[in-house]
C-alpha atoms as a PDB file:
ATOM      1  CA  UNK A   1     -14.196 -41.733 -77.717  1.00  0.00           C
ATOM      2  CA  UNK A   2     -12.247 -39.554 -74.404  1.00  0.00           C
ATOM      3  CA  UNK A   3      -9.819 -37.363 -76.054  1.00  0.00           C
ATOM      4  CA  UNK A   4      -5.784 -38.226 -74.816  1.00  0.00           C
ATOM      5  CA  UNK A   5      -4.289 -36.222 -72.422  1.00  0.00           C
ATOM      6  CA  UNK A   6      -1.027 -35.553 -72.199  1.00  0.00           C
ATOM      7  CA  UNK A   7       1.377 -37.452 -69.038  1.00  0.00           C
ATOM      8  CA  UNK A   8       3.281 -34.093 -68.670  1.00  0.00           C
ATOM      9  CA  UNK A   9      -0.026 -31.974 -68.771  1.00  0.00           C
ATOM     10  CA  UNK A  10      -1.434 -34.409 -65.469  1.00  0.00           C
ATOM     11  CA  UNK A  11       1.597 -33.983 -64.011  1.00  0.00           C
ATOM     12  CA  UNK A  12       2.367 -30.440 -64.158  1.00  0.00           C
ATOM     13  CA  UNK A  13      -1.673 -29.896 -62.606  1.00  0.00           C
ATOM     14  CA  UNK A  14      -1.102 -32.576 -59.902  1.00  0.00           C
ATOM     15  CA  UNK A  15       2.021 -30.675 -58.872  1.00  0.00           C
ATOM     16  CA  UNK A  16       0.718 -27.549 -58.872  1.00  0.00           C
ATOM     17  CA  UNK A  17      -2.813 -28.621 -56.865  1.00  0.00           C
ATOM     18  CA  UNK A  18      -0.258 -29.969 -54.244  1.00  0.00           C
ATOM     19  CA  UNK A  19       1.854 -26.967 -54.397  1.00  0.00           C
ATOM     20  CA  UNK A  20      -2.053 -25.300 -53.507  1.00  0.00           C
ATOM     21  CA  UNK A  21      -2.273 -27.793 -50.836  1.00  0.00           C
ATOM     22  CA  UNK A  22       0.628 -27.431 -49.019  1.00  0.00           C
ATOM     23  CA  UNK A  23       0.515 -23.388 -48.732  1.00  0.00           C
ATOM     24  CA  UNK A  24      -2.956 -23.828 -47.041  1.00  0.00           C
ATOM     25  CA  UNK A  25      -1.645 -25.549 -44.469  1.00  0.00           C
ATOM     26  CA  UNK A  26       0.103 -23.519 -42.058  1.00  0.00           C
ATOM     27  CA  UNK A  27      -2.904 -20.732 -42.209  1.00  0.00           C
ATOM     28  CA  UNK A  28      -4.975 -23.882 -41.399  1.00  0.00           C
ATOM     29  CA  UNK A  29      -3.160 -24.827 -38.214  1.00  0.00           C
ATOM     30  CA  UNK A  30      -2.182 -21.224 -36.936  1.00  0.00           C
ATOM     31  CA  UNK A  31      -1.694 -20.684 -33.138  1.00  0.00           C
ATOM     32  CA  UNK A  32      -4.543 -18.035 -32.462  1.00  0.00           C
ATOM     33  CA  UNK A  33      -3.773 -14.220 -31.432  1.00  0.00           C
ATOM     34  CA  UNK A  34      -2.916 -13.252 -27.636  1.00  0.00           C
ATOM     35  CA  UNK A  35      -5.800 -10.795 -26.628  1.00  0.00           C
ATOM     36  CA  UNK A  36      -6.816  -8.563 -24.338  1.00  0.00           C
ATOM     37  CA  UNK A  37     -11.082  -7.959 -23.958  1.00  0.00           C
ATOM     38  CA  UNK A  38     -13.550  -6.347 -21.821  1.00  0.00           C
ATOM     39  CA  UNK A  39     -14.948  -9.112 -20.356  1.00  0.00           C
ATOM     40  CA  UNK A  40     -18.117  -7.005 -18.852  1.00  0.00           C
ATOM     41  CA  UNK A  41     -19.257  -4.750 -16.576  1.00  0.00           C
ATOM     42  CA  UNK A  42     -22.029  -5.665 -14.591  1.00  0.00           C
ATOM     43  CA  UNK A  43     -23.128  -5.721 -11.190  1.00  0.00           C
ATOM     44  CA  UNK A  44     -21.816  -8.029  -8.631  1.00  0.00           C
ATOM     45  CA  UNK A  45     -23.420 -10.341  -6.537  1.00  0.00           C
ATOM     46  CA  UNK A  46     -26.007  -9.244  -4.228  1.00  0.00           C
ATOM     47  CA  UNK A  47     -24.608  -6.064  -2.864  1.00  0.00           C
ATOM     48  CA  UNK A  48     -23.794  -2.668  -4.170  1.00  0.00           C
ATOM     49  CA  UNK A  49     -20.725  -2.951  -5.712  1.00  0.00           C
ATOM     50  CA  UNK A  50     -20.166  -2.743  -9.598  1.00  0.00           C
ATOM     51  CA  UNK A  51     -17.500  -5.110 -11.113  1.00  0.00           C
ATOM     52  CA  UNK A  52     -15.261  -4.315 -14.063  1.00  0.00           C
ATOM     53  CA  UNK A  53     -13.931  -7.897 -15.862  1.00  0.00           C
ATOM     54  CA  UNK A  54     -11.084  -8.090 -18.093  1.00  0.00           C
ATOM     55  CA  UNK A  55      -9.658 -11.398 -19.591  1.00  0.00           C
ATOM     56  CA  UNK A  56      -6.454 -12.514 -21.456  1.00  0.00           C
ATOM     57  CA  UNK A  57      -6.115 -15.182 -23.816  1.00  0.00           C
ATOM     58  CA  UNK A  58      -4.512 -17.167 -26.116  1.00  0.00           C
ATOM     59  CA  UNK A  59      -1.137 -16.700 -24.488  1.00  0.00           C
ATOM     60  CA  UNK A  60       1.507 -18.962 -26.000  1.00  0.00           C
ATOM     61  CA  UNK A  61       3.020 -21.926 -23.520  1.00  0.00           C
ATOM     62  CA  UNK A  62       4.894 -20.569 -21.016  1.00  0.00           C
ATOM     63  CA  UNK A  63       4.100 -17.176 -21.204  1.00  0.00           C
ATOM     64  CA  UNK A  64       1.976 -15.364 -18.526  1.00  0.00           C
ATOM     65  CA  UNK A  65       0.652 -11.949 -18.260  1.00  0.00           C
ATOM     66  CA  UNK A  66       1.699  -9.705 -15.435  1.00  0.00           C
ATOM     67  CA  UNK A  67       0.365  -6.153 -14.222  1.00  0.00           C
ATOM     68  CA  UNK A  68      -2.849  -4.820 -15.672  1.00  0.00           C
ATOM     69  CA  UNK A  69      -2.983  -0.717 -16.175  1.00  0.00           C
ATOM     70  CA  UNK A  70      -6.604   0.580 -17.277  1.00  0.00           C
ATOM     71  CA  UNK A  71      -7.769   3.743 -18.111  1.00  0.00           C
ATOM     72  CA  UNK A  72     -11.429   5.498 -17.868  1.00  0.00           C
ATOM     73  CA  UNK A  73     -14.269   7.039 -15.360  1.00  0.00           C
ATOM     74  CA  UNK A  74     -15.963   5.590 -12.353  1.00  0.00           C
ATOM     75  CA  UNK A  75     -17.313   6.716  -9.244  1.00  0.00           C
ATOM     76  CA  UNK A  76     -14.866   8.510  -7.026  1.00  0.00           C
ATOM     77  CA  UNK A  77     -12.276   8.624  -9.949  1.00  0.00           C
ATOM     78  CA  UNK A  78     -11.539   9.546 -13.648  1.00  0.00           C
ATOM     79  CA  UNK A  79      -7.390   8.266 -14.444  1.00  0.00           C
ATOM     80  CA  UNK A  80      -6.094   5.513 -14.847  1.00  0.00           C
ATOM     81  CA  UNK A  81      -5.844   2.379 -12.231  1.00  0.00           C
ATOM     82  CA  UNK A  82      -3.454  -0.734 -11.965  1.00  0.00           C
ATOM     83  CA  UNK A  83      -4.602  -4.577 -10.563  1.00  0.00           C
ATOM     84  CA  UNK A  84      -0.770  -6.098  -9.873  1.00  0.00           C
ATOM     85  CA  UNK A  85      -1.878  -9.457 -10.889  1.00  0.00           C
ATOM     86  CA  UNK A  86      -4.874 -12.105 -12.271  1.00  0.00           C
ATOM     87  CA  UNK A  87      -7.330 -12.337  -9.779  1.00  0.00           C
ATOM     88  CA  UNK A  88      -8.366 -15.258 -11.131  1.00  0.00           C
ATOM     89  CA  UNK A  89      -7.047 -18.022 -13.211  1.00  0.00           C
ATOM     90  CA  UNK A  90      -8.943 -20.442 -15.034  1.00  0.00           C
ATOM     91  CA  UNK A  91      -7.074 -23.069 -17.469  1.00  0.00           C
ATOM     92  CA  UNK A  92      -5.719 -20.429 -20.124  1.00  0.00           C
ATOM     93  CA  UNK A  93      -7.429 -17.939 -19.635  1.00  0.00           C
ATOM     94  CA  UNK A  94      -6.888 -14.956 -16.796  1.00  0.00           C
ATOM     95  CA  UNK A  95      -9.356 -12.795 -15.264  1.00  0.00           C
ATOM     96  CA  UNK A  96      -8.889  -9.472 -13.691  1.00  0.00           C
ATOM     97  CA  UNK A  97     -11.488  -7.446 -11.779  1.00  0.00           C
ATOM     98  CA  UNK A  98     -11.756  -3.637 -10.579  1.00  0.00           C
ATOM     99  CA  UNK A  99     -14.494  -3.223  -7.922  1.00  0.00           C
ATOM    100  CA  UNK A 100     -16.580   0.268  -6.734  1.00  0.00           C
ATOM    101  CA  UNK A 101     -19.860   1.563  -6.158  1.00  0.00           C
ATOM    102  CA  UNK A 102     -22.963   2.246  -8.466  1.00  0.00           C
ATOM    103  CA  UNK A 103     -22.428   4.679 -10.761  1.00  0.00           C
ATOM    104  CA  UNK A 104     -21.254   5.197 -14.752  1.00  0.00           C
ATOM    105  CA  UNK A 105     -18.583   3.416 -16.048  1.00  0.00           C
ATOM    106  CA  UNK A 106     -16.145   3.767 -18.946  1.00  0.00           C
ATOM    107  CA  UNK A 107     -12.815   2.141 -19.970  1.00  0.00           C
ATOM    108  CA  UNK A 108     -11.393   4.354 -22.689  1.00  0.00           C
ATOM    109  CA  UNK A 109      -8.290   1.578 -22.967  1.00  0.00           C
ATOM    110  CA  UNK A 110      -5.645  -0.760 -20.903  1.00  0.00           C
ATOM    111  CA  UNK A 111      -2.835  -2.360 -21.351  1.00  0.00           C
ATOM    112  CA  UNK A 112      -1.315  -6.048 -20.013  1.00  0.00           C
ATOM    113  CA  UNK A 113       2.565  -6.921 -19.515  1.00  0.00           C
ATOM    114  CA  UNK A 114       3.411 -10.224 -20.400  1.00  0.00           C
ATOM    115  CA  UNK A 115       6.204 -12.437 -18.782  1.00  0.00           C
ATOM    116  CA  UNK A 116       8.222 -12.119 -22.098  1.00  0.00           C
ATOM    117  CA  UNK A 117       8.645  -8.375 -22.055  1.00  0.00           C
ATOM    118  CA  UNK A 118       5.153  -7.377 -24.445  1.00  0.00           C
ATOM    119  CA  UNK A 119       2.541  -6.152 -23.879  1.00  0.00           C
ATOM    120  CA  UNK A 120      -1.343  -6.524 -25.308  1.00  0.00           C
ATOM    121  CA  UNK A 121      -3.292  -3.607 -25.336  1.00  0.00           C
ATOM    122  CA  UNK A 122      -7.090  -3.963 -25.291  1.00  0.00           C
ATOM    123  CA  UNK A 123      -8.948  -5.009 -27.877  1.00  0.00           C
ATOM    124  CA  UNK A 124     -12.788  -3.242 -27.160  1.00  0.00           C
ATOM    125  CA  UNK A 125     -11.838  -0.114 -25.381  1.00  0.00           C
ATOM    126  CA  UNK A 126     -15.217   1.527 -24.876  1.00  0.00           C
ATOM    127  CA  UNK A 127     -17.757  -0.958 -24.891  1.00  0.00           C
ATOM    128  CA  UNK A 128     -20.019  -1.702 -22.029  1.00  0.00           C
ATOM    129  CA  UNK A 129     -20.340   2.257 -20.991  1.00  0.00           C
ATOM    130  CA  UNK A 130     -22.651   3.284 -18.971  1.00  0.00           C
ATOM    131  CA  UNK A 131     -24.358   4.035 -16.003  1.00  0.00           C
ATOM    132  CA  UNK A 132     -24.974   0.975 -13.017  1.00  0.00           C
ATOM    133  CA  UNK A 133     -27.275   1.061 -10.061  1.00  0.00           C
ATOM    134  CA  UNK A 134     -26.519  -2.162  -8.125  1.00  0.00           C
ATOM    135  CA  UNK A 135     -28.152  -2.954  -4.414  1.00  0.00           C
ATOM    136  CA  UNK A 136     -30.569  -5.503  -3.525  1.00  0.00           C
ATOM    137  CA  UNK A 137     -33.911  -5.819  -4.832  1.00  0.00           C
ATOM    138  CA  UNK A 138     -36.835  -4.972  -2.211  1.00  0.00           C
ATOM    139  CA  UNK A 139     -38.761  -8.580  -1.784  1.00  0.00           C
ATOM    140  CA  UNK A 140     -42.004  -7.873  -2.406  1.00  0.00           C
ATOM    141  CA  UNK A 141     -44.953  -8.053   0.489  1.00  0.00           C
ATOM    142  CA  UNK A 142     -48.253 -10.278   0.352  1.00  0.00           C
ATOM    143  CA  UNK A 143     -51.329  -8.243   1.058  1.00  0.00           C
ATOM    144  CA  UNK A 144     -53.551 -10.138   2.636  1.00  0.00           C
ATOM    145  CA  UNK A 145     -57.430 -10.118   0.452  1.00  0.00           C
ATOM    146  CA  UNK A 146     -60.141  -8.393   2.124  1.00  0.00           C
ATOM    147  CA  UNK A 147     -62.618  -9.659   3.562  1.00  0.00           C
ATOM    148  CA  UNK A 148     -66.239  -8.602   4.828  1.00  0.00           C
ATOM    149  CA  UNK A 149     -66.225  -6.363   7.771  1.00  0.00           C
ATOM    150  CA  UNK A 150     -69.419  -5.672   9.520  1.00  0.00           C
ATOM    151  CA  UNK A 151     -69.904  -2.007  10.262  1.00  0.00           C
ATOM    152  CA  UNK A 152     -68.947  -0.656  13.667  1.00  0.00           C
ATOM    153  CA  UNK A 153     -71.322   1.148  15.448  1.00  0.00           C
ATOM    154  CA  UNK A 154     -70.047   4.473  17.332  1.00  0.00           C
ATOM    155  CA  UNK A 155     -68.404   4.237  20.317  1.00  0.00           C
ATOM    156  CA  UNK A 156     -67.196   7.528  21.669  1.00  0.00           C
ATOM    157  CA  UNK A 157     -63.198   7.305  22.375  1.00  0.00           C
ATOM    158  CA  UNK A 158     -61.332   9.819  24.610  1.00  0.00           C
ATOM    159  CA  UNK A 159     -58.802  10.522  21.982  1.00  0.00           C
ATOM    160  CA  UNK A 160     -55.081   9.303  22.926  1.00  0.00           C
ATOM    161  CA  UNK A 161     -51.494  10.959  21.762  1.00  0.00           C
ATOM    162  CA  UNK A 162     -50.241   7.963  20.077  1.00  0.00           C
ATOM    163  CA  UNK A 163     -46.502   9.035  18.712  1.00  0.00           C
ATOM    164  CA  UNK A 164     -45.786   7.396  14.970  1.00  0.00           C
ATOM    165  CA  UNK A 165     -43.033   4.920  15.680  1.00  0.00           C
ATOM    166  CA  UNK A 166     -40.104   5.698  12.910  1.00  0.00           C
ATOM    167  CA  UNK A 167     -37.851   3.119  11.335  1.00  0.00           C
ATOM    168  CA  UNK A 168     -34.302   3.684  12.866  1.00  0.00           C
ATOM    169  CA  UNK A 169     -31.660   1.375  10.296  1.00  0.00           C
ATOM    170  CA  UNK A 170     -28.688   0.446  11.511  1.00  0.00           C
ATOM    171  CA  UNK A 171     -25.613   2.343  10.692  1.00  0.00           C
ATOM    172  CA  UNK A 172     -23.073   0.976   7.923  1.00  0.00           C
ATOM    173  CA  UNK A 173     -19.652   1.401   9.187  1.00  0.00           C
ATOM    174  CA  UNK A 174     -18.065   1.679   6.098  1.00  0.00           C
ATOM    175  CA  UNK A 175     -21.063   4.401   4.866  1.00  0.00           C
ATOM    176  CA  UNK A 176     -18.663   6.561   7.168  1.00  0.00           C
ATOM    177  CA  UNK A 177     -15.411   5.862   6.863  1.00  0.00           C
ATOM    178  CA  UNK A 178     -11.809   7.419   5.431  1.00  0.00           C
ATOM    179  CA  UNK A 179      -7.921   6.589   5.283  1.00  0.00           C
ATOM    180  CA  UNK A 180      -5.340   8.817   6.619  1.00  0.00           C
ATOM    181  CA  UNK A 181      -1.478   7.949   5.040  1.00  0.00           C
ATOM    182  CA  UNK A 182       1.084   9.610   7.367  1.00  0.00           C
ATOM    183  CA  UNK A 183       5.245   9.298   6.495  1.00  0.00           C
ATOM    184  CA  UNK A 184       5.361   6.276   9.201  1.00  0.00           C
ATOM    185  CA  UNK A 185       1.822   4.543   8.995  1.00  0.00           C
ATOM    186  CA  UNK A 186      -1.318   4.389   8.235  1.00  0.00           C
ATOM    187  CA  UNK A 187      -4.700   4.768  10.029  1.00  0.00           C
ATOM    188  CA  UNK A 188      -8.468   3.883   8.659  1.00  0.00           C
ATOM    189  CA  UNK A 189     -11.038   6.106  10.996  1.00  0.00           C
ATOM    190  CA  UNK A 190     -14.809   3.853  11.157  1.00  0.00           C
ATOM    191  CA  UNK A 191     -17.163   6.367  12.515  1.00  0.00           C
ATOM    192  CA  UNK A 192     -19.660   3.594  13.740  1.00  0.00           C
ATOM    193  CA  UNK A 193     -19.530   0.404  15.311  1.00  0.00           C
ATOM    194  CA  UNK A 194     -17.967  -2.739  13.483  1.00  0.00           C
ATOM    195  CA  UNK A 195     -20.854  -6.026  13.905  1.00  0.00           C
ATOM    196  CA  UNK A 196     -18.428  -7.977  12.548  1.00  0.00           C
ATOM    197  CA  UNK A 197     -14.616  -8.327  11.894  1.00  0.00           C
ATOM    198  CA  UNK A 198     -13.315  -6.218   9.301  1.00  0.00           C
ATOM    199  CA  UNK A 199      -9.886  -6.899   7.995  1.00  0.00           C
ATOM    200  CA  UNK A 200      -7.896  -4.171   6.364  1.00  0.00           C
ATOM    201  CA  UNK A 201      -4.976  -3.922   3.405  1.00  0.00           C
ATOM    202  CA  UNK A 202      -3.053  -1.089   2.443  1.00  0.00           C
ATOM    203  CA  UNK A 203      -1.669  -0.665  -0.947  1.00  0.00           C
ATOM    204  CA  UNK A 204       0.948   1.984  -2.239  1.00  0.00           C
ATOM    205  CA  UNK A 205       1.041   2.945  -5.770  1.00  0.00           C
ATOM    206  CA  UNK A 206       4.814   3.040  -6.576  1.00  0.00           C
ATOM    207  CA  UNK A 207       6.185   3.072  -9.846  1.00  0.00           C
ATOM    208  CA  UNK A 208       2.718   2.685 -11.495  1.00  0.00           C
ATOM    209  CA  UNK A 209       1.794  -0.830  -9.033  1.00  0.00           C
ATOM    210  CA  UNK A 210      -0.168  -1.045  -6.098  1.00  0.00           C
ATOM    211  CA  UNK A 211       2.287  -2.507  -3.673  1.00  0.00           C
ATOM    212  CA  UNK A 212       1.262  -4.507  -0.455  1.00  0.00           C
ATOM    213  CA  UNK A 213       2.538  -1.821   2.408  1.00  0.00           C
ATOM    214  CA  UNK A 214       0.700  -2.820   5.430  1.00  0.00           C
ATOM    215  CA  UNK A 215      -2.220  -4.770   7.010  1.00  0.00           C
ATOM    216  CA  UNK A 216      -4.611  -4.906   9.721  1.00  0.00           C
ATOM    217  CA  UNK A 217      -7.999  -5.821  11.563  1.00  0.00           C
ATOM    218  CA  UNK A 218     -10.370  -5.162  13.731  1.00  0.00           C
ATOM    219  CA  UNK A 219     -13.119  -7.176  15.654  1.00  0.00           C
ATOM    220  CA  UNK A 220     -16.762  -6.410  16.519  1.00  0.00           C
ATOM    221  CA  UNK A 221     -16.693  -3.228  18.501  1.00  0.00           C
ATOM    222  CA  UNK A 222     -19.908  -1.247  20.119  1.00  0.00           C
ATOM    223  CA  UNK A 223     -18.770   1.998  19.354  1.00  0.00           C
ATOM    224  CA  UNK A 224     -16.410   4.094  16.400  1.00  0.00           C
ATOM    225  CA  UNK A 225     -12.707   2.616  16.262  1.00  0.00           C
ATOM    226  CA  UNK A 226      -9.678   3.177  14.732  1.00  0.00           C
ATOM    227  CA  UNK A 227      -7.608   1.011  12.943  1.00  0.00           C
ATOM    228  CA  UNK A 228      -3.674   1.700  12.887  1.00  0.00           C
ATOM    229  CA  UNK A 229      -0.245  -0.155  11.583  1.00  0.00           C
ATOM    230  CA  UNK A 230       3.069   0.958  10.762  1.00  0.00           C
ATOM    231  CA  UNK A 231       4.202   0.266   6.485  1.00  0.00           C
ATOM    232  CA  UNK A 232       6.107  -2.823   6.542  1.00  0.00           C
ATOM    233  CA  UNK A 233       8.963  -1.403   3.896  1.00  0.00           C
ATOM    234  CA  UNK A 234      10.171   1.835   3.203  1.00  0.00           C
ATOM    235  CA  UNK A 235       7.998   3.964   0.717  1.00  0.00           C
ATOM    236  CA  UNK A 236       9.289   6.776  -1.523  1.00  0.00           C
ATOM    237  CA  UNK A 237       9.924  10.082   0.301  1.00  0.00           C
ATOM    238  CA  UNK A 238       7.488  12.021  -2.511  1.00  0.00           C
ATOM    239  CA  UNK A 239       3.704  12.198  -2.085  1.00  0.00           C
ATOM    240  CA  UNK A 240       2.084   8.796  -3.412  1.00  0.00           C
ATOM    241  CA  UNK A 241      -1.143   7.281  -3.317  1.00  0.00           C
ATOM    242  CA  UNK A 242      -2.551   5.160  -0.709  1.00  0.00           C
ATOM    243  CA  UNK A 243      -5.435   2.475  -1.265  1.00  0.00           C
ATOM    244  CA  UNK A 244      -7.240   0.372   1.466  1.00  0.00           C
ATOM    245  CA  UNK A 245      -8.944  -2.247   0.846  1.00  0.00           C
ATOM    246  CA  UNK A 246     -11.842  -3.486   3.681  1.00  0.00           C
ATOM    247  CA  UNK A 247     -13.500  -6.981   3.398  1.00  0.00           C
ATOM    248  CA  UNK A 248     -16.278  -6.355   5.882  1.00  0.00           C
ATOM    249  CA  UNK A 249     -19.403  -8.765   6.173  1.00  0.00           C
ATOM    250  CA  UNK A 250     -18.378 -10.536   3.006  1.00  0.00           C
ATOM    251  CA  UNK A 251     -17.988  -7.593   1.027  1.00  0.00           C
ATOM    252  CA  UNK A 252     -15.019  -5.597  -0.293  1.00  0.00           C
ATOM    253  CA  UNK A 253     -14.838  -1.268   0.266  1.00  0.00           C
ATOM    254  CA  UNK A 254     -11.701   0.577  -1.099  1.00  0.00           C
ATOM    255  CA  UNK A 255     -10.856   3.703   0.367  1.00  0.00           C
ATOM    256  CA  UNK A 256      -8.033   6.257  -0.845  1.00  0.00           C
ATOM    257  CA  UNK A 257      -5.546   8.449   1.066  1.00  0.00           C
ATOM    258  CA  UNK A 258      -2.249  10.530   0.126  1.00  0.00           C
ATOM    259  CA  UNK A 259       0.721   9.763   2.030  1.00  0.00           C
ATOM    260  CA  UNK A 260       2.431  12.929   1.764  1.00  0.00           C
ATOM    261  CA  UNK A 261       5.725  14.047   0.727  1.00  0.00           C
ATOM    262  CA  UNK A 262       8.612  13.139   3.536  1.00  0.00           C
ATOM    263  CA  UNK A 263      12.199  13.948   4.199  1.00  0.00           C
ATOM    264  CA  UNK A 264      13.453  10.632   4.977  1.00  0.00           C
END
């Protein structure tokens, strides 16, 4: 025979298994956390460069992140660097990328603004260190099998002065090349010939942002030229730093110059 329960005893644990139920369910449906992550760095594509990949995501609707300010070590610098905006977007999430040479990398931390005045601050500072040799990689040659040779007899041979012909590679342009920031312009010096067009940006870093300040190009050229153009606002009269960015035979160089300090 089932033993009785009580009406007020079923009630009181039906209430309190709903009570249960209902607390679970905002942890259950939960928006997920804005972050910032290193994405990777790696080498890119087939050329030289090295590229450093952040992404942001799980930004709430109609928010957007702004400026991106990382600090670490790479070639040619050890500081802290700012990319104004996403270089890439791709449904909800945003990708920024820092580009330079081979060499060892580190991102010690960084720091996105976001459209409704925070900020994220990165989530896995430190990870992916190291040191990156990029270039292409040497296609290997076929060597032919031998084959039977019969043996030569000897022939005498006036001996001839036959010179060693050497292997002369073409010159990169931007192997040898270097910005110079002056109070009303700019100038970027290419110490060897340009086989292509080259097409030139200048950035200013003011108040912590690389700022658009000027642009230029250059066609194909059969000997060193020298690009020039005038900044196309007025920069601030202290010493600031001056980037240039080159997008030569479908790669992209970055130089950097000092403007220095000017009265007016």
């Amino acid at each position: 025979m089932m033993p009785k329960v009580k009406f007020s005893n079923l009630v009181t644990a039906l209430s309190l298994l709903l009570a249960v139920s209902i607390a679970l369910i905002p942890a259950a449906f939960a928006a997920p956390t804005p972050m910032l992550n290193l994405s990777h760095i790696s080498c890119f594509g087939d050329g030289d460069q090295v590229e450093v990949h952040f992404v942001v995501v799980n930004l709430p609707d109609g928010v957007t992140p702004l400026a991106l300010t990382f600090t670490g070590t790479w070639p040619g610098g050890t500081g802290t660097e700012t990319i104004p905006a996403p270089t890439q977007v791709s449904g909800p999430t945003y990708h920024y990328s820092f580009y330079g040479g081979s060499g060892f990398y580190e991102v010690t931390g960084a720091t996105v603004a976001l459209s409704d005045g925070s900020t994220l601050d990165l989530h896995n500072p430190g990870e992916y260190t190291g040191t990156y040799e990029c270039g292409p990689t040497p296609t290997p040659t076929n060597t032919p099998n031998p084959t039977d040779t019969p043996t030569p007899t000897d022939t005498p041979v006036p001996p001839t002065n036959t010179p060693t012909p050497t292997n002369t590679p073409t010159p990169d342009p931007m192997d040898h090349c270097y910005g110079v920031a002056t109070c009303t312009g700019w100038e970027l010096h290419f110490l060897h010939a340009l086989l292509t067009d080259a097409t030139i940006t200048a950035y200013a870093r003011i108040g912590g942002v690389w700022t658009v300040v000027g642009s230029g190009s250059s066609g194909p050229t059969i000997e060193p030229v020298t690009v020039t153009g005038s900044w196309n606002q007025a920069l601030p009269t202290k010493s600031i730093p001056i980037k240039f960015v080159v997008v030569y035979r479908g790669k992209t160089y970055v130089e950097y110059a000092v403007k220095p300090a000017c009265s007016n």
